[in-house]
C-alpha atoms as a PDB file:
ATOM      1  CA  UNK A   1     184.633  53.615  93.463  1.00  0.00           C
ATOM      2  CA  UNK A   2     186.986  55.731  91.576  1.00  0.00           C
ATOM      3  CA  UNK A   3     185.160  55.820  88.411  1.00  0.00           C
ATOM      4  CA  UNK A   4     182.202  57.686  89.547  1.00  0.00           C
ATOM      5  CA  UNK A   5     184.584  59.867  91.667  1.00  0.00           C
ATOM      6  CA  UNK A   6     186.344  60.540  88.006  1.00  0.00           C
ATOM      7  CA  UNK A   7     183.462  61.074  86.425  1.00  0.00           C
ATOM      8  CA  UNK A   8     181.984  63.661  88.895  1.00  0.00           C
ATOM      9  CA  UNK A   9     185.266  65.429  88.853  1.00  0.00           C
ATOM     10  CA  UNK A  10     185.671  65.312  85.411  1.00  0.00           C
ATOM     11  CA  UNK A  11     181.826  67.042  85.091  1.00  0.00           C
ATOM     12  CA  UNK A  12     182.604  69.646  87.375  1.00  0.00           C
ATOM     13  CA  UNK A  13     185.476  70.655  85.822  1.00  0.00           C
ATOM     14  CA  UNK A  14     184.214  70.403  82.087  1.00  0.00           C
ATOM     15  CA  UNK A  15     180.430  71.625  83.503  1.00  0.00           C
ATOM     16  CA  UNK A  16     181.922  74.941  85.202  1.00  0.00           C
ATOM     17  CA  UNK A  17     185.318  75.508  84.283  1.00  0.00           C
ATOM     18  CA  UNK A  18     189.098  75.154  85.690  1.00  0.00           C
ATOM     19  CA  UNK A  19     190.381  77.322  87.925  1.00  0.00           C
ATOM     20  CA  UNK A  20     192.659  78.628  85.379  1.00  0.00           C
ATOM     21  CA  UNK A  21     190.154  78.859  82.371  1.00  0.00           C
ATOM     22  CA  UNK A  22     187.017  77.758  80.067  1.00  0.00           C
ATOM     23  CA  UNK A  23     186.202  74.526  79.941  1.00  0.00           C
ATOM     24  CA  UNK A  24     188.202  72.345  76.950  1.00  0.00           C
ATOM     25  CA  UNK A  25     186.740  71.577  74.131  1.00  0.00           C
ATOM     26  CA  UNK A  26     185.529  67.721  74.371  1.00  0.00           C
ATOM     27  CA  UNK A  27     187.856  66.146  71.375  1.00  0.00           C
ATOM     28  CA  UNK A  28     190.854  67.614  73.513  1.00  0.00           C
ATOM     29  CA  UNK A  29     189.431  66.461  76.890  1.00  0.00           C
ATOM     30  CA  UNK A  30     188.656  62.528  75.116  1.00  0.00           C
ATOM     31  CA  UNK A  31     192.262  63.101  74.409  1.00  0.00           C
ATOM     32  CA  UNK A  32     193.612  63.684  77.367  1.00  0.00           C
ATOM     33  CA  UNK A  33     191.954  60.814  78.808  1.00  0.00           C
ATOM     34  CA  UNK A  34     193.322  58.661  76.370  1.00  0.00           C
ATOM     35  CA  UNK A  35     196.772  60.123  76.926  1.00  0.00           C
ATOM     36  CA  UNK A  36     196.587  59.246  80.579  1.00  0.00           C
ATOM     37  CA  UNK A  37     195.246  56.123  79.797  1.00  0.00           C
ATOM     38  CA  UNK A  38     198.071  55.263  77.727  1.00  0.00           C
ATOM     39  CA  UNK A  39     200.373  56.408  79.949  1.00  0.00           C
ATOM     40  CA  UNK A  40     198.969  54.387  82.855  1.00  0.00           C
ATOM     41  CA  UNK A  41     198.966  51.224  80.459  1.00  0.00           C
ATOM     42  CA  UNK A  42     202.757  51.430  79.802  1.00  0.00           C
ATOM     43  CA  UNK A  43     203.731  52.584  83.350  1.00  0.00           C
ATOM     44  CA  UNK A  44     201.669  49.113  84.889  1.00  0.00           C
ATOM     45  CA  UNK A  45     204.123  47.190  82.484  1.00  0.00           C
ATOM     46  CA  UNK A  46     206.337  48.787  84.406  1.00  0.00           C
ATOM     47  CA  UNK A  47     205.042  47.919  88.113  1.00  0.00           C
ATOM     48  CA  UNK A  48     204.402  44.176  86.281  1.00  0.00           C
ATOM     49  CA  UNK A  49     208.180  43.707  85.607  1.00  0.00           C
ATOM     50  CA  UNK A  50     209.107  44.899  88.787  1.00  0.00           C
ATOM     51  CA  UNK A  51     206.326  42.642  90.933  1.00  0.00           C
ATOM     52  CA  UNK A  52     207.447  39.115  88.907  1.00  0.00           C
ATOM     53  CA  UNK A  53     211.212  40.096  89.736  1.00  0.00           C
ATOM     54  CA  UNK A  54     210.901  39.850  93.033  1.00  0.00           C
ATOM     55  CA  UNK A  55     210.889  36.802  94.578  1.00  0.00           C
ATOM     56  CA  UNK A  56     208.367  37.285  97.711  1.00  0.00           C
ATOM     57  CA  UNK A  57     205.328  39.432  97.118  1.00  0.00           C
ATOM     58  CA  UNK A  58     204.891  41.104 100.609  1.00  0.00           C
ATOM     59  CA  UNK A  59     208.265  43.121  99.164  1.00  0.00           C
ATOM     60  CA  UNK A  60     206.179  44.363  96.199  1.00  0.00           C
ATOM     61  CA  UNK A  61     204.393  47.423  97.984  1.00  0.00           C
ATOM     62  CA  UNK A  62     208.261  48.984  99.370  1.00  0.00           C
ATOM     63  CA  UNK A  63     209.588  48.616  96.096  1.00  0.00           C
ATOM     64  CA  UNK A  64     206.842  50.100  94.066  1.00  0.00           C
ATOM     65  CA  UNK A  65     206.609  53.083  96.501  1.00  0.00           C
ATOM     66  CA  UNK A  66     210.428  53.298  96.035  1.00  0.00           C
ATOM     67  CA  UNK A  67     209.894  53.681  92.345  1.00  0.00           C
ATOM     68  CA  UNK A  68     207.493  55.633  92.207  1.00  0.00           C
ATOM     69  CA  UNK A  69     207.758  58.228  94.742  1.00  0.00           C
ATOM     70  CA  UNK A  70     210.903  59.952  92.981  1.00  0.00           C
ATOM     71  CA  UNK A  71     209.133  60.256  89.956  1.00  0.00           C
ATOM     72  CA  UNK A  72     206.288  61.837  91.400  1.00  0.00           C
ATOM     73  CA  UNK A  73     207.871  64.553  93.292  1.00  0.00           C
ATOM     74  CA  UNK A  74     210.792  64.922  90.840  1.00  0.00           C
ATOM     75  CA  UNK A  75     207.881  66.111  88.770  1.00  0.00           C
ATOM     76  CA  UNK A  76     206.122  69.372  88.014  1.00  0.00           C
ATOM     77  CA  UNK A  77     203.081  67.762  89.591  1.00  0.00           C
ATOM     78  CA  UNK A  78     203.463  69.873  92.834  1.00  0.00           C
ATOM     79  CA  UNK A  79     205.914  72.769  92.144  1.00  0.00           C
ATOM     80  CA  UNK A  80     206.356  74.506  88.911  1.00  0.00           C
ATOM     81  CA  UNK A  81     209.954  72.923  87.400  1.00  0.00           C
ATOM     82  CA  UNK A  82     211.520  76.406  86.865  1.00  0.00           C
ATOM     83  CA  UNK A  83     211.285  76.768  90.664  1.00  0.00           C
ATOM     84  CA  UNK A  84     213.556  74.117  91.176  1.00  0.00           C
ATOM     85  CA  UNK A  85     217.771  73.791  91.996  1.00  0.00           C
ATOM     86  CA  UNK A  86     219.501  73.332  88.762  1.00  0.00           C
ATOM     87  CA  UNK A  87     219.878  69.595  88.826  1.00  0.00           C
ATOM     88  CA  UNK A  88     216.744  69.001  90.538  1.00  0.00           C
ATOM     89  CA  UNK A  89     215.002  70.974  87.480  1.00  0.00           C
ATOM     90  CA  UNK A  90     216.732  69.260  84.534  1.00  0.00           C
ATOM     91  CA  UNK A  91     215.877  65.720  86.005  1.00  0.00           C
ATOM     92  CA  UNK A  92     212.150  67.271  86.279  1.00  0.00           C
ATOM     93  CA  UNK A  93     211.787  68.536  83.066  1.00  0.00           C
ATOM     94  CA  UNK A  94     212.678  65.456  81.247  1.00  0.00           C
ATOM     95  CA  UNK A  95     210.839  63.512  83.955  1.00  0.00           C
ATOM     96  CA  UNK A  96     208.001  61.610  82.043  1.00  0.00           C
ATOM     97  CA  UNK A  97     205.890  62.009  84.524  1.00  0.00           C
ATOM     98  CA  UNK A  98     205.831  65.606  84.073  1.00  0.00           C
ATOM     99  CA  UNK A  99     205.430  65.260  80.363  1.00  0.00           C
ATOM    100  CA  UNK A 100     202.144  63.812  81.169  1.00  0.00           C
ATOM    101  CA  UNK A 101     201.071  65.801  83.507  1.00  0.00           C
ATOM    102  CA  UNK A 102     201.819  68.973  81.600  1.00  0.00           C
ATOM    103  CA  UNK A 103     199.817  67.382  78.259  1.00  0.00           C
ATOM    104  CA  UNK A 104     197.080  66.777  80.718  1.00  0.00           C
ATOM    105  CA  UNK A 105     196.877  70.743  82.172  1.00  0.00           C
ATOM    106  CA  UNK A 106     197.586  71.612  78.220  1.00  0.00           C
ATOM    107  CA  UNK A 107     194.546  69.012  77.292  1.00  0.00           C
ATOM    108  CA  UNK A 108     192.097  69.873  79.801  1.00  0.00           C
ATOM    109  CA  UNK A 109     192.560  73.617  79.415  1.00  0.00           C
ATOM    110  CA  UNK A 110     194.704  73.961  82.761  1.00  0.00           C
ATOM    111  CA  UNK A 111     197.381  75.826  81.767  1.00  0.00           C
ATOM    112  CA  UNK A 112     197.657  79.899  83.242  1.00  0.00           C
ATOM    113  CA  UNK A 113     198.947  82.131  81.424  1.00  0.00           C
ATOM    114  CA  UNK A 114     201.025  83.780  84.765  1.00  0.00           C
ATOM    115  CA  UNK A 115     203.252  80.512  84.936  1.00  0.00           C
ATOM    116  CA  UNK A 116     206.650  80.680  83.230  1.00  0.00           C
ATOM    117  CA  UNK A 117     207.247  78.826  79.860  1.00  0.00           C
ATOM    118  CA  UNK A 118     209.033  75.704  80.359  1.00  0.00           C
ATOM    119  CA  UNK A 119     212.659  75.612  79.088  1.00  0.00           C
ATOM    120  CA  UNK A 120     212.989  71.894  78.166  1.00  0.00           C
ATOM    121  CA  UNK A 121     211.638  70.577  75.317  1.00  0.00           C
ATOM    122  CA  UNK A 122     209.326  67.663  76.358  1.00  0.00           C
ATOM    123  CA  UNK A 123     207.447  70.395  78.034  1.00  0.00           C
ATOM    124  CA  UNK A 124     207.194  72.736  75.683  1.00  0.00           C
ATOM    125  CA  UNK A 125     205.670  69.909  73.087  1.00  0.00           C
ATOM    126  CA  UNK A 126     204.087  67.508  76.330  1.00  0.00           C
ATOM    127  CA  UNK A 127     201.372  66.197  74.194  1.00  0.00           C
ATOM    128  CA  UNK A 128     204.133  65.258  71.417  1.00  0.00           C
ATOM    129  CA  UNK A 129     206.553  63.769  74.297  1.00  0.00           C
ATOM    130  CA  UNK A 130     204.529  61.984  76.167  1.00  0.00           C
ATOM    131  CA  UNK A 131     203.586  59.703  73.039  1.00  0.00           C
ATOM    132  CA  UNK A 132     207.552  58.494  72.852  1.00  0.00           C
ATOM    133  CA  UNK A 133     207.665  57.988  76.527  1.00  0.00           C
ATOM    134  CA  UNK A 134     205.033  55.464  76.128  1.00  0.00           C
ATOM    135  CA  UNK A 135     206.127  53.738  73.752  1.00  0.00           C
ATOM    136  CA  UNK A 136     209.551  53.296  74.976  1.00  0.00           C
ATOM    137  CA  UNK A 137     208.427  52.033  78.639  1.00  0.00           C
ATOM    138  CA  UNK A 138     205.856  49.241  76.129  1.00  0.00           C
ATOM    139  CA  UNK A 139     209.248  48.198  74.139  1.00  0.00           C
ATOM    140  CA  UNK A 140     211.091  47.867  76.916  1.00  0.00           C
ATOM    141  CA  UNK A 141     208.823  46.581  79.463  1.00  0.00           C
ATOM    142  CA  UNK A 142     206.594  44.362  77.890  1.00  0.00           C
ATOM    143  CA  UNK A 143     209.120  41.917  76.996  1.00  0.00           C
ATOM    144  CA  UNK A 144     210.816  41.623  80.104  1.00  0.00           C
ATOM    145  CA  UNK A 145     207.587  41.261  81.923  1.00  0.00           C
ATOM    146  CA  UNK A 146     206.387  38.565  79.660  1.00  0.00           C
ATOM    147  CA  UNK A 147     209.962  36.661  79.845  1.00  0.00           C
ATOM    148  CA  UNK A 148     209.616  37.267  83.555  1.00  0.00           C
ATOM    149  CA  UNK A 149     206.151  36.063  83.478  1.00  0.00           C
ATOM    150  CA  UNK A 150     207.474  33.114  81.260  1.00  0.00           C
ATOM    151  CA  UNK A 151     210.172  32.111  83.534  1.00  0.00           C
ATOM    152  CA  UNK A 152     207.777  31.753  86.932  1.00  0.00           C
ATOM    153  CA  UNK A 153     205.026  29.797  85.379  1.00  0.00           C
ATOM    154  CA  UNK A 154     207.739  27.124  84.476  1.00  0.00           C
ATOM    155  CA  UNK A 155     208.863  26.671  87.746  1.00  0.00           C
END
């Protein structure tokens, strides 16, 4: 159900326009679909390792939400980061999820030119940042998931 509500979206947006400019160019839209891809790949490593430490499933659903809640609205996915308190603004500027989500409005031609630049580096170079990000939640991750993984089976 979501893929043809992606893809409808997606047609819209490339078909007509964003709200803040021209339509991207398609190499940089494939990219930013593979960027959030990516991203999505390493963060369910994430949500994997947390779901085989626990040791009764109905618990998985609070403690996912718990996760992932913070770094959602810690984020510049709803307010712009420079509107933020001081502390509140450093943790969401080198928030990951707002390296993606900045590399996606840079991708997809979403960006206005009436917002302020971004102080922090990773959102300055988001497309650039968000590449380490992923990679570091895969190395660190992936092998506790799999040793997790490992270590229920033999039970």
């Amino acid at each position: 159900m979501r893929s043809p509500t992606l893809a409808c979206g997606n047609a819209l947006t490339v078909r007509n326009g964003s709200v803040a400019g021209p339509p991207p160019e398609p190499h940089r839209a494939a990219l930013g679909f593979l960027l959030l891809l990516l991203f999505a790949y390493a963060f369910s490593w994430v949500t994997a390792t947390v779901a085989l430490a626990l040791r009764k499933p109905e618990v998985f659903n609070n403690i996912a939400t718990i996760v992932s809640m913070p770094l959602v609205f810690l984020s510049n996915a709803f307010v712009d980061s420079t509107r933020l308190p001081g502390p509140l603004q450093a943790v969401a500027e080198w928030n990951p999820v707002s390296t993606v989500i900045q590399a996606a409005r840079e991708l997809f031609g979403n960006t206005n030119a009436g917002m302020p630049v971004p102080g922090a580096w990773p959102l300055q170079h988001a497309v650039t940042a968000t590449l380490p990000w992923s990679a570091l939640l895969l190395v660190v991750f992936v092998p506790l998931a799999i040793r997790l993984y490992k270590r229920a089976v033999s039970q």
